[in-house]
Structures are given as structure tokens and as C-alpha cells.
N, C-alpha and C. Protein backbone atom coordinates (compact mmCIF):
# COMPACT_ATOMS: atom_id res chain seq x y z
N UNK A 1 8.25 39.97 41.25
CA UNK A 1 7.62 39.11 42.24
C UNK A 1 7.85 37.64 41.95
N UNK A 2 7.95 37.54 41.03
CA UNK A 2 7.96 35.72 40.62
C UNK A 2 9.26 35.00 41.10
N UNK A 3 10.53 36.04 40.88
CA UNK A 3 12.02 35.63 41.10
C UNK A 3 11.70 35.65 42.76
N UNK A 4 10.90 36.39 43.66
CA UNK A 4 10.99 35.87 44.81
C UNK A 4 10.56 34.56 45.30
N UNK A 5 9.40 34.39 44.62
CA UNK A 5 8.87 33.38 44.82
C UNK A 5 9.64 31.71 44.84
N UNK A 6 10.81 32.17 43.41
CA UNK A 6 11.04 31.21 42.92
C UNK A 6 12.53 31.15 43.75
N UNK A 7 13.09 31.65 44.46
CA UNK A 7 14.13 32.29 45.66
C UNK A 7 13.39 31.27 46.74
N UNK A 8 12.18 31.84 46.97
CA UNK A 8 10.88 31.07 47.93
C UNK A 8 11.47 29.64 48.20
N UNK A 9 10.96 29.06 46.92
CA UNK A 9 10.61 27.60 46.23
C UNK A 9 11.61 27.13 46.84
N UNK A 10 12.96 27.94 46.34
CA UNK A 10 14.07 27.02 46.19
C UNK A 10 14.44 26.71 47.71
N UNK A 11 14.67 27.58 48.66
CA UNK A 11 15.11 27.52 49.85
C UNK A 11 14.11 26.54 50.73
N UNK A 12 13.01 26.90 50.27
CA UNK A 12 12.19 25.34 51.22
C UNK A 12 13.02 24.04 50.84
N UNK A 13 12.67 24.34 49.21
CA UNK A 13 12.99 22.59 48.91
C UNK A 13 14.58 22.43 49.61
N UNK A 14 15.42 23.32 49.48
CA UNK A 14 17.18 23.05 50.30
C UNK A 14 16.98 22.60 51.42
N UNK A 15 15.70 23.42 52.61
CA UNK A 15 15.72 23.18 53.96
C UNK A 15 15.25 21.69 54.15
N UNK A 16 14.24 21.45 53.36
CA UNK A 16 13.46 20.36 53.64
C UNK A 16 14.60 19.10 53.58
N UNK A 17 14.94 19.35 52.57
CA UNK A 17 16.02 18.35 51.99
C UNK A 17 17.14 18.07 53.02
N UNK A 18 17.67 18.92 53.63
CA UNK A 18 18.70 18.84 54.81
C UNK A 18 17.76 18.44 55.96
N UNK A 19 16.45 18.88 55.89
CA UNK A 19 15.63 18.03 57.36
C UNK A 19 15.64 16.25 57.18
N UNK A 20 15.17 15.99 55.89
CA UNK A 20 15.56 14.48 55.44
C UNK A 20 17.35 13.96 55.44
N UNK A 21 17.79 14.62 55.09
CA UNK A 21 19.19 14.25 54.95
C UNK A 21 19.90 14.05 56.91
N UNK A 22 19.61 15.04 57.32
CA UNK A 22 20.01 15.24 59.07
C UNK A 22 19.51 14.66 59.76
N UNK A 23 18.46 14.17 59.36
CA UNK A 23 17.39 13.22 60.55
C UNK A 23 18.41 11.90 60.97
N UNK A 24 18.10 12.45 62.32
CA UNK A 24 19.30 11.30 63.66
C UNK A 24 18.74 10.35 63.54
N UNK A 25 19.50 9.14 63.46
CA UNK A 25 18.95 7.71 63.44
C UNK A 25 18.52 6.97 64.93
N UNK A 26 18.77 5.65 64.49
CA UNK A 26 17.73 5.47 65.74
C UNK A 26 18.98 5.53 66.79
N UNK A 27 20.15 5.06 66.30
CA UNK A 27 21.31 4.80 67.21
C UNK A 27 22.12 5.82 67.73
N UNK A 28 21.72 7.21 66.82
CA UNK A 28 21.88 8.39 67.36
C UNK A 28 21.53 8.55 68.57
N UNK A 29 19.66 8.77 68.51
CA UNK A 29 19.03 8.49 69.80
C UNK A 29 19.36 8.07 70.79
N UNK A 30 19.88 6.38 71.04
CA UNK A 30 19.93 5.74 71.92
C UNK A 30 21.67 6.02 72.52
N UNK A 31 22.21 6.71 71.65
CA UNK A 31 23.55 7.11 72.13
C UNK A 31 23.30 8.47 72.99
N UNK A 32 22.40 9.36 72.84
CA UNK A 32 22.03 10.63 73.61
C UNK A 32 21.26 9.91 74.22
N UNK A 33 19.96 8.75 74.34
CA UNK A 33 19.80 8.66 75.21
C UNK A 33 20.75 8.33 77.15
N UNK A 34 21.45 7.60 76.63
CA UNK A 34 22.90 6.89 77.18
C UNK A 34 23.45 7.87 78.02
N UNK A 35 23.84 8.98 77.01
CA UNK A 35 24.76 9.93 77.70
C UNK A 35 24.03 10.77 78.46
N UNK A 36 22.86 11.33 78.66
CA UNK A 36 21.86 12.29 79.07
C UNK A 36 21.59 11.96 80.77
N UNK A 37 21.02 10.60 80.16
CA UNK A 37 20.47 9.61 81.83
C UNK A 37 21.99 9.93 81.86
N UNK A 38 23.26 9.28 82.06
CA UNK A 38 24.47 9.16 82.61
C UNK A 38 25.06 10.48 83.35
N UNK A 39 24.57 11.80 82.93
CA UNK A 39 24.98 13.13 83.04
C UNK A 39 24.08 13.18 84.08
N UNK A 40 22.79 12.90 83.84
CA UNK A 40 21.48 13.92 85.06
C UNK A 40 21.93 12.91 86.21
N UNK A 41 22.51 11.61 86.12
CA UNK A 41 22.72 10.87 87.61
C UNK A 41 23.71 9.87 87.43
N UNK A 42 24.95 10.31 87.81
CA UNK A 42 26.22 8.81 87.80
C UNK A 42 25.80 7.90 88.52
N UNK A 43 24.77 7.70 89.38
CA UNK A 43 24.43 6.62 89.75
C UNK A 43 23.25 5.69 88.92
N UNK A 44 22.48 6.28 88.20
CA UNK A 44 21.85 6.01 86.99
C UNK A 44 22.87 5.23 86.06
N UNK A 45 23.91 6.07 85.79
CA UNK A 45 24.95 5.81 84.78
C UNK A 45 25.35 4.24 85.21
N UNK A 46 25.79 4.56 86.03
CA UNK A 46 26.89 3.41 86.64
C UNK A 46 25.58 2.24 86.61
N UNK A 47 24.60 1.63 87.01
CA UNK A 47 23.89 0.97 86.79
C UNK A 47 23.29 0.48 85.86
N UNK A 48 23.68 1.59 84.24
CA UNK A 48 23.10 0.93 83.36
C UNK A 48 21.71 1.17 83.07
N UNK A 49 21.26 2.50 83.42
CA UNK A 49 20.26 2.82 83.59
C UNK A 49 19.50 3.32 82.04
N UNK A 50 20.41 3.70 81.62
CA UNK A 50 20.35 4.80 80.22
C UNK A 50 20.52 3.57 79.26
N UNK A 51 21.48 2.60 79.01
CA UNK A 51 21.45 2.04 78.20
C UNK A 51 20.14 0.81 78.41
N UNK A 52 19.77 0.62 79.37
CA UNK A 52 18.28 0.23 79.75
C UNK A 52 17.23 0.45 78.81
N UNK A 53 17.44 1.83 79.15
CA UNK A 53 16.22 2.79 78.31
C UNK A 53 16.31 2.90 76.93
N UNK A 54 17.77 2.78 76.16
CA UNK A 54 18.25 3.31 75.26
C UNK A 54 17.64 1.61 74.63
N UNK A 55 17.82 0.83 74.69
CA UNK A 55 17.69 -0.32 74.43
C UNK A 55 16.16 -0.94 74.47
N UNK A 56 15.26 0.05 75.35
CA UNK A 56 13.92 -0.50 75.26
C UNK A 56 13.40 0.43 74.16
N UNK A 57 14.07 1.61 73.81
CA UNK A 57 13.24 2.30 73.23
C UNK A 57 13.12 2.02 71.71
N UNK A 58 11.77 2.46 71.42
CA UNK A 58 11.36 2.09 70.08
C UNK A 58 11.28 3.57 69.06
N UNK A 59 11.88 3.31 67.96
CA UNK A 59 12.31 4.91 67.08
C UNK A 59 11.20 4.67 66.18
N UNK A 60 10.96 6.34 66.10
CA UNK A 60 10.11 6.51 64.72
C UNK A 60 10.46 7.73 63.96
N UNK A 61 10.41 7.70 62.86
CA UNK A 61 11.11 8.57 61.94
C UNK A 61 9.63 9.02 61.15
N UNK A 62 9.67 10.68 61.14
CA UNK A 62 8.39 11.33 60.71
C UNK A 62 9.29 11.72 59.15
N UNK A 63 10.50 11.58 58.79
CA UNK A 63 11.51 11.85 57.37
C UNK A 63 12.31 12.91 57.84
N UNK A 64 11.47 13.86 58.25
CA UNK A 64 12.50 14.96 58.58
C UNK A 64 12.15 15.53 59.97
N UNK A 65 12.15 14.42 60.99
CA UNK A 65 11.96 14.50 62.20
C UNK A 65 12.20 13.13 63.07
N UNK A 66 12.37 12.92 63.90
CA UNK A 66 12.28 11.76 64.46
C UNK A 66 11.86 11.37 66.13
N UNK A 67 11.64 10.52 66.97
CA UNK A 67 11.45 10.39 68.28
C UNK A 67 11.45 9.17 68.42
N UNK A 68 11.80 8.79 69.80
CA UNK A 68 11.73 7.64 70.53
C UNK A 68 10.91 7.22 71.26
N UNK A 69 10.05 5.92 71.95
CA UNK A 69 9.50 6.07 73.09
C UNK A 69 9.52 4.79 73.56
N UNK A 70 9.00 4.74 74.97
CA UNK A 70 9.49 3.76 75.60
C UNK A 70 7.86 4.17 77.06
N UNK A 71 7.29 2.40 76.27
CA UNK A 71 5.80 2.49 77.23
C UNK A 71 4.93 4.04 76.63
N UNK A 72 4.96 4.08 75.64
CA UNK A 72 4.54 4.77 75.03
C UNK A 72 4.66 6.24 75.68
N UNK A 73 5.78 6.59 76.09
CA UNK A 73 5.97 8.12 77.19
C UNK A 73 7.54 8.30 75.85
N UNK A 74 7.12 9.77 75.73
CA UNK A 74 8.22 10.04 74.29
C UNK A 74 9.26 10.05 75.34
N UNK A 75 10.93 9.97 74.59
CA UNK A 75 11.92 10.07 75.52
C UNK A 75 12.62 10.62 74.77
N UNK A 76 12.40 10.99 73.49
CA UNK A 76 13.73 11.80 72.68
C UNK A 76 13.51 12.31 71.51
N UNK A 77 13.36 13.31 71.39
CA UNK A 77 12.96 14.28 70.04
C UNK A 77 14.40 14.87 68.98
N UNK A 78 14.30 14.57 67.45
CA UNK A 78 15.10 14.83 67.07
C UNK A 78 15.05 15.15 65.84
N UNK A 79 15.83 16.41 65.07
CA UNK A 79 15.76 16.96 63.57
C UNK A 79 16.81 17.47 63.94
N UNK A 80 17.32 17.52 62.39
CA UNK A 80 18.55 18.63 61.91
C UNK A 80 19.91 18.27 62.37
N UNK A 81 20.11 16.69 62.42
CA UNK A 81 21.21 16.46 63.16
C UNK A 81 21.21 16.53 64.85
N UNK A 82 20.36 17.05 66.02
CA UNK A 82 19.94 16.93 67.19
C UNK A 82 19.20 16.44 67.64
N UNK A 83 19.37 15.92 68.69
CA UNK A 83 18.41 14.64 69.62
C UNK A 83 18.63 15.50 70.78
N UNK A 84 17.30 15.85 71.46
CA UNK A 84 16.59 16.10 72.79
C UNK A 84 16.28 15.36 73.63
N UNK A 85 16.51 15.02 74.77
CA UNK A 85 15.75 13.86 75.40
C UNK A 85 15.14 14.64 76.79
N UNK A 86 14.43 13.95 76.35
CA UNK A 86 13.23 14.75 77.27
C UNK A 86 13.55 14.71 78.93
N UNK A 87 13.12 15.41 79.84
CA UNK A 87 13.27 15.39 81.71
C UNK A 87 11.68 14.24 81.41
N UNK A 88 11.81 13.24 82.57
CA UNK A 88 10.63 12.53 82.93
C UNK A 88 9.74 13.09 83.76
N UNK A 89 8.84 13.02 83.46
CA UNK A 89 7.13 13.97 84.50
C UNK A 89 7.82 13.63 86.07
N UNK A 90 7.29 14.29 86.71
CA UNK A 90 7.56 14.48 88.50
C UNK A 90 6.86 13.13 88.44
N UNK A 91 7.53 12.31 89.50
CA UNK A 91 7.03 11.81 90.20
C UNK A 91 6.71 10.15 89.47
N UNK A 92 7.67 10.39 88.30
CA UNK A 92 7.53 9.02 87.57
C UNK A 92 8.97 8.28 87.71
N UNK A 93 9.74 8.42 88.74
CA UNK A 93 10.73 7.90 89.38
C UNK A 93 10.42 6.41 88.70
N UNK A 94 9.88 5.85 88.95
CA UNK A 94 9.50 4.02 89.09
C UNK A 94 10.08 3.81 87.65
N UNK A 95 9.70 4.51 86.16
CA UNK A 95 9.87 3.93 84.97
C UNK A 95 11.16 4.09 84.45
């Protein structure tokens, strides 16, 4: 039982360690932010819409996690080397 444990131990501390090591920076972010807005609407794109956003947004890094936000509404979730960016609530067209 102990050698599992210690099997256990070890593989957290590896994972954890690659969650700190992979964590997307802020410029990661704002580069998926960029491309995301640009994909869901070329007319977004073409206006400059994404790098707008990408540029207002403010990063925070949890070590082995990270997110963006902008007016305090999250816009991009990210670990392990991947950034998510979130769809905006219905009906919040305006921000």
C-alpha cells in the first residue's frame, strides 16, 4: 500500500507541476481572444473588434489556471496550455 501511495504522491506533484509550467499567459489569451471574436464574425474581425477586447482585458493567473476579464464579465478561461473564450450572455450585444 505505501508504494501506491507514493506512485499517488508522485503523479500529483508531475500534474500539478505541468499545470504551473502550461499556464497560458496573458498574451496567449489576448491572441485567442483575437482569433475567436474574428472566427464567430468577420465583420467583428474586420473592425477590430477582438483586438478591442483583447486589449481591454485584464489577466489573472490562479498558477495553474488562468482568466481574463473585461468590466468584470470573464472572457477567457485557461490551463494546460488552452485558452477558452467564453460565448457572451444573450442579449449583451452592446459590450
Amino acid at each position: 500500500m505505501p508504494k501506491a501511495a507514493t506512485v499517488s504522491a508522485i503523479v500529483a506533484a508531475a500534474v500539478t507541476a505541468a499545470a504551473f509550467a502550461l499556464n497560458p499567459s496573458a498574451e496567449r489569451h489576448r491572441a485567442e481572444i483575437r482569433a475567436v471574436v474574428a472566427e464567430r464574425s468577420p465583420l467583428a474581425g474586420a473592425l477590430g473588434l477582438g483586438a478591442l477586447t483583447a486589449f481591454t482585458s485584464t489577466y489573472h493567473s490562479l498558477g495553474v489556471a488562468s482568466y481574463t476579464t473585461v468590466d468584470d464579465r470573464t472572457v477567457s478561461v485557461g490551463a494546460f496550455g488552452i485558452v477558452y473564450v467564453l460565448e457572451p450572455p444573450r442579449g449583451d450585444h452592446a459590450r
